[in-house]
N, C-alpha and C. Protein backbone atom coordinates (compact mmCIF):
# COMPACT_ATOMS: atom_id res chain seq x y z
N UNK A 1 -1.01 19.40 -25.26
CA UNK A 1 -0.01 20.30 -24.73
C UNK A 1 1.35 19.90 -25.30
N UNK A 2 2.35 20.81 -26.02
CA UNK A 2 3.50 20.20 -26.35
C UNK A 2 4.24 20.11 -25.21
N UNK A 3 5.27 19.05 -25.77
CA UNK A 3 5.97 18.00 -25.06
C UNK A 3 7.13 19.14 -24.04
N UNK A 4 7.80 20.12 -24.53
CA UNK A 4 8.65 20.98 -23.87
C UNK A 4 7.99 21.53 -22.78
N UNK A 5 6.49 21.91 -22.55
CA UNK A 5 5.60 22.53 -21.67
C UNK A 5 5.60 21.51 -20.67
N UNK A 6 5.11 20.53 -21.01
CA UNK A 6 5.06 18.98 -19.64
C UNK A 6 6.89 19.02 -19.18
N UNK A 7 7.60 18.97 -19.86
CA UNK A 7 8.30 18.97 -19.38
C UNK A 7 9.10 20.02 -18.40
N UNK A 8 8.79 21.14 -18.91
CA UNK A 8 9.26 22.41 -17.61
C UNK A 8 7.94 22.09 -16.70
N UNK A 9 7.06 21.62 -16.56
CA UNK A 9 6.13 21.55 -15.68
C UNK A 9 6.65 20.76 -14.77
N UNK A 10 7.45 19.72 -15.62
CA UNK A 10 7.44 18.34 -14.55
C UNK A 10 8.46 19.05 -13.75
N UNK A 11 9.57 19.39 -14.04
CA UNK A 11 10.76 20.19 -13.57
C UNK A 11 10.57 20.97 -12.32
N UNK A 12 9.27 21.86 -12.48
CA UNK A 12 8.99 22.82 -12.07
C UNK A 12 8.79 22.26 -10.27
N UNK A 13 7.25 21.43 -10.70
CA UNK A 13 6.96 19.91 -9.67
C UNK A 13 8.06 19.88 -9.18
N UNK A 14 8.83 19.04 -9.48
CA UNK A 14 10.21 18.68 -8.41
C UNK A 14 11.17 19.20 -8.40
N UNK A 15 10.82 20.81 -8.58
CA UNK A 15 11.94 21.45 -7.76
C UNK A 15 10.89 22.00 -6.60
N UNK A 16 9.73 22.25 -6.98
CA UNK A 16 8.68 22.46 -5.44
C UNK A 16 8.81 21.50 -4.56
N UNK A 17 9.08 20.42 -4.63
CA UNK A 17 8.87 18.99 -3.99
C UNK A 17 10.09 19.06 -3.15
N UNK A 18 10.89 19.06 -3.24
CA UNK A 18 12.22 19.37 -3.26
C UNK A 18 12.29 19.90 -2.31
N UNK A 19 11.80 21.36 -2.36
CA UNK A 19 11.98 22.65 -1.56
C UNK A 19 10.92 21.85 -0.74
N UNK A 20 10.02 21.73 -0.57
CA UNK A 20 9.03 21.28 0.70
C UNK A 20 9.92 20.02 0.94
N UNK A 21 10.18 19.48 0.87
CA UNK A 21 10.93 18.16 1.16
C UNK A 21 11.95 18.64 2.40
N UNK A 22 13.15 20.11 1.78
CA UNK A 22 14.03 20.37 2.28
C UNK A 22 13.56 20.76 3.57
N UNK A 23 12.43 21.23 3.35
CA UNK A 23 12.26 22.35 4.86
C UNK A 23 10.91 21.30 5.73
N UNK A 24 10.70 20.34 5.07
CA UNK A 24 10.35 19.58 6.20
C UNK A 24 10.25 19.23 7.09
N UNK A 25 9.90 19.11 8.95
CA UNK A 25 10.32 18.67 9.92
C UNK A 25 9.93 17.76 9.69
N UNK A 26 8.90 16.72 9.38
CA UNK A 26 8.63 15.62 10.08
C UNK A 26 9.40 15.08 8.67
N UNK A 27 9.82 13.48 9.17
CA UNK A 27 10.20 12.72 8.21
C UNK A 27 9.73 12.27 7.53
N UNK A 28 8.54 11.43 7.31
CA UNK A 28 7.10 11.28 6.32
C UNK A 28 7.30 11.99 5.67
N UNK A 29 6.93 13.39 5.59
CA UNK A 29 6.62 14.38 4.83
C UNK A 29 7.93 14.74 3.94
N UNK A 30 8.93 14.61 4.76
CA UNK A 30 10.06 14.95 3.70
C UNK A 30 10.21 13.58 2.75
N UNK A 31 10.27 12.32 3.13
CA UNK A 31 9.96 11.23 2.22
C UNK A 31 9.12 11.19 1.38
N UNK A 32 8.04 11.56 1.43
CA UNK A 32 6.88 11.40 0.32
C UNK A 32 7.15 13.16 -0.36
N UNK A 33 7.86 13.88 -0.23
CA UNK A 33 8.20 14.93 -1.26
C UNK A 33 9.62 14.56 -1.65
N UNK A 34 10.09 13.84 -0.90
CA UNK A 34 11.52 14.13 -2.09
C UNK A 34 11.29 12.59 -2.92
N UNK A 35 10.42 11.64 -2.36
CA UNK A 35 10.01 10.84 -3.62
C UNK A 35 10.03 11.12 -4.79
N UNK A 36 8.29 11.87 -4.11
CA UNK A 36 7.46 12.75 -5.72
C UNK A 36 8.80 13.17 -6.16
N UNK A 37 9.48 13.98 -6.07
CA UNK A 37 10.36 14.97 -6.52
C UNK A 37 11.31 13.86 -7.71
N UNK A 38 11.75 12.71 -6.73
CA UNK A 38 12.64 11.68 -7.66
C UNK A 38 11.82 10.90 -8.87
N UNK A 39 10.74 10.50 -8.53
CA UNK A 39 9.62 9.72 -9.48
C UNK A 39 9.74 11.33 -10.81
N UNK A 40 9.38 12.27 -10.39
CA UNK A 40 9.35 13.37 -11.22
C UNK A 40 10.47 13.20 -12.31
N UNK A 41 11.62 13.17 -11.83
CA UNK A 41 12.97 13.79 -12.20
C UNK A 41 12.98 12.23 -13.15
N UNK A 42 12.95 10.90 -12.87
CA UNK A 42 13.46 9.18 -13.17
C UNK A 42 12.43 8.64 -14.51
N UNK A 43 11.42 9.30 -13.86
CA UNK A 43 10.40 8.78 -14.60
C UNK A 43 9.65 7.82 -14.48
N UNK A 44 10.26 6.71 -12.87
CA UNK A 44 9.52 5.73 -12.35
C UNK A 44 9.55 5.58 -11.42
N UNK A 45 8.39 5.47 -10.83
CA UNK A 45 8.45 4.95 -9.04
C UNK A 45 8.91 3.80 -8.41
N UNK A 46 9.31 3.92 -7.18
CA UNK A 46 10.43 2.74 -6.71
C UNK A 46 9.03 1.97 -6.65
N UNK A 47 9.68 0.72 -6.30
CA UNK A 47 8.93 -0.37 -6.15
C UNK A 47 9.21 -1.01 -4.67
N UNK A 48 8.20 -1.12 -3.86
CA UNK A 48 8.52 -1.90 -2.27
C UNK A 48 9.61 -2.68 -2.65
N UNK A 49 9.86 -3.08 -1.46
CA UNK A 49 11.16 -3.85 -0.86
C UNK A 49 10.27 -5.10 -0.22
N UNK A 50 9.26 -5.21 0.00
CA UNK A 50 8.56 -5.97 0.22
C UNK A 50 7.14 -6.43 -0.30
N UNK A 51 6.88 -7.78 -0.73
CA UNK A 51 5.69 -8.28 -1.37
C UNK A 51 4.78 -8.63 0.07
N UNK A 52 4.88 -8.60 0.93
CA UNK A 52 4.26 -9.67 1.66
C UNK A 52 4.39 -9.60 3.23
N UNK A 53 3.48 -9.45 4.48
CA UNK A 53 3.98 -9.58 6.11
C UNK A 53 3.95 -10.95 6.37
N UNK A 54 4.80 -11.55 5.83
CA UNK A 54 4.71 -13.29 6.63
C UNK A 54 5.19 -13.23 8.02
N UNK A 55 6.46 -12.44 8.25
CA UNK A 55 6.41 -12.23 9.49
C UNK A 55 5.12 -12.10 10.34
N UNK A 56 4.85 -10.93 9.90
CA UNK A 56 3.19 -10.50 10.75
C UNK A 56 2.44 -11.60 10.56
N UNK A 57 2.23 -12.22 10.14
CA UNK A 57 1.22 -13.71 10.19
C UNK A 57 1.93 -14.69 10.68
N UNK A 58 3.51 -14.88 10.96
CA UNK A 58 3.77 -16.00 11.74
C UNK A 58 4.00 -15.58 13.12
N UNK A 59 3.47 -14.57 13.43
CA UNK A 59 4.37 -13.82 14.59
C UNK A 59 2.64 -14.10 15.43
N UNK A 60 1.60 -13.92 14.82
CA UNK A 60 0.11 -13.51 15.25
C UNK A 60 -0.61 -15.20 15.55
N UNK A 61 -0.83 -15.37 16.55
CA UNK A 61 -1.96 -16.53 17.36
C UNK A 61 -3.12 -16.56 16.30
N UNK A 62 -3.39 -17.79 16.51
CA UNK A 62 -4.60 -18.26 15.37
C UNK A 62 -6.07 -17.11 15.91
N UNK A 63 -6.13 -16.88 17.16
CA UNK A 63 -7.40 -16.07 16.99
C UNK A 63 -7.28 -14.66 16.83
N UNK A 64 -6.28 -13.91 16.44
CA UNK A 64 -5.83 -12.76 15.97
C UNK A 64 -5.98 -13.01 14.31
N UNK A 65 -5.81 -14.15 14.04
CA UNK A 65 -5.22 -14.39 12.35
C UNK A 65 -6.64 -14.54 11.88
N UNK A 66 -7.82 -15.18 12.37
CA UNK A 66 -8.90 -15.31 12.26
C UNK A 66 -9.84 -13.97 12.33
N UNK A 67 -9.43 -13.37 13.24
CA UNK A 67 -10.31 -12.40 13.64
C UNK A 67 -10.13 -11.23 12.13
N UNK A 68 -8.85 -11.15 11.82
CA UNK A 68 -8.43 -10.29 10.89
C UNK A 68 -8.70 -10.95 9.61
N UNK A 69 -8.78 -12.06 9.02
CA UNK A 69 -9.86 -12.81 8.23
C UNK A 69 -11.08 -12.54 8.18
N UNK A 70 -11.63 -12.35 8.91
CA UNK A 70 -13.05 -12.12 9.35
C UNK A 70 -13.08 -11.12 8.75
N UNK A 71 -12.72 -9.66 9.02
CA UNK A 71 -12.96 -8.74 8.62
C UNK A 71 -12.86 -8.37 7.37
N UNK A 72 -11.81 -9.36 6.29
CA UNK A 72 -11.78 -8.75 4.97
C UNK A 72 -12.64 -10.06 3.90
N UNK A 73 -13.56 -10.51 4.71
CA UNK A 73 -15.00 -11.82 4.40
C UNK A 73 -15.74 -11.22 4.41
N UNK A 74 -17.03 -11.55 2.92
CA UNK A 74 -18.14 -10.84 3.32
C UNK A 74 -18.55 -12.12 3.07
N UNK A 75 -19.35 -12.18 4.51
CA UNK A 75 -19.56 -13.81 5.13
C UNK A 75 -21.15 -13.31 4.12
N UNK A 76 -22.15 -12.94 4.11
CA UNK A 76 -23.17 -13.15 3.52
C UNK A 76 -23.14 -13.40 2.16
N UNK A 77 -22.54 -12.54 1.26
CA UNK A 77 -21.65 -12.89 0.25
C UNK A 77 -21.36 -13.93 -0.16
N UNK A 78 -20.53 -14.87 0.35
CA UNK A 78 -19.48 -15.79 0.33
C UNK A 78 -20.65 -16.44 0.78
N UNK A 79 -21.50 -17.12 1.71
CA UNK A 79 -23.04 -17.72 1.65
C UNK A 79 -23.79 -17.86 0.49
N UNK A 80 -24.03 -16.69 -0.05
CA UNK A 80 -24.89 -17.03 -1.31
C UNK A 80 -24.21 -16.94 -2.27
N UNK A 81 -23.13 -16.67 -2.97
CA UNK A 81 -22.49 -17.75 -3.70
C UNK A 81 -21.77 -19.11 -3.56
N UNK A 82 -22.12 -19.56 -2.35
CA UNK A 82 -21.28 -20.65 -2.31
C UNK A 82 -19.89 -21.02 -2.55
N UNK A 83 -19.40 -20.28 -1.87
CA UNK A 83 -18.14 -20.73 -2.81
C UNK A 83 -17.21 -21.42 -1.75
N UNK A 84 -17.62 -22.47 -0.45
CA UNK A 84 -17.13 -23.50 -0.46
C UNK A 84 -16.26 -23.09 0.99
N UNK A 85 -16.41 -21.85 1.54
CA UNK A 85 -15.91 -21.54 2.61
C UNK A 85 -16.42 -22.17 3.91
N UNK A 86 -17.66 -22.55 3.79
CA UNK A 86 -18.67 -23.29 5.00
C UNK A 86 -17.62 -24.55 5.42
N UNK A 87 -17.89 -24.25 7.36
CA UNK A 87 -16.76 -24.89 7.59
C UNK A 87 -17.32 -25.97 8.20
N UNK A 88 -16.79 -27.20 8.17
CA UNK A 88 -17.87 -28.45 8.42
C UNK A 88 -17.12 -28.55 9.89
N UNK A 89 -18.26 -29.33 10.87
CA UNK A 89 -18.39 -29.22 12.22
C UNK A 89 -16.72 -30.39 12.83
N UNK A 90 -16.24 -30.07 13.73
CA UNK A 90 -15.38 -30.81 13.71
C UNK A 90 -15.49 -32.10 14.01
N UNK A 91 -15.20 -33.32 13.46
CA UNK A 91 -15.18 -35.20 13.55
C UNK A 91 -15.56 -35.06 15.42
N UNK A 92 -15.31 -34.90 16.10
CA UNK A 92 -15.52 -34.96 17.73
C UNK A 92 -16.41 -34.33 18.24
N UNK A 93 -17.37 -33.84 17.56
CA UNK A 93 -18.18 -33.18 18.29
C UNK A 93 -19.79 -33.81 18.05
């Protein structure tokens, strides 16, 4: 497709984006269209403001922090490859 065609296309995109953006009620929705609309127009998408919830993990009790561990383990998995997660019984018991 020549290059002038993508480009009234892209145009086209975020001036639709735009217009749904404008007449938006909810706020979400107007954020994720007048994004698109800016990514359209820049040529690059923003990048978070954040890498990381350390908060949320220093804020959360060890059996919340565990429990949510748990869930992204595939404990059978991680068994038959070995890979060293097996947790040895504690010295006092």
């Amino acid at each position: 497709m020549p290059a002038d065609v993508l480009a009234r296309a892209k145009d086209l995109q975020a001036r639709t984006l735009t217009q749904l953006g404008y007449g938006a009620e909810n706020g979400t929705w107007r954020n994720a269209y007048l994004s698109g609309a800016w990514e359209l127009r820049t040529g690059h998408a923003q990048r978070p403001t954040s890498t990381g919830a350390s908060d949320l993990v220093r804020s959360m009790d060890l059996s919340l922090f565990f429990a949510a561990m748990a869930k992204s383990i595939d404990g059978p998995t991680s068994a038959a490859h070995g890979t060293g997660t097996e947790a040895a019984p504690p010295p006092w018991s």
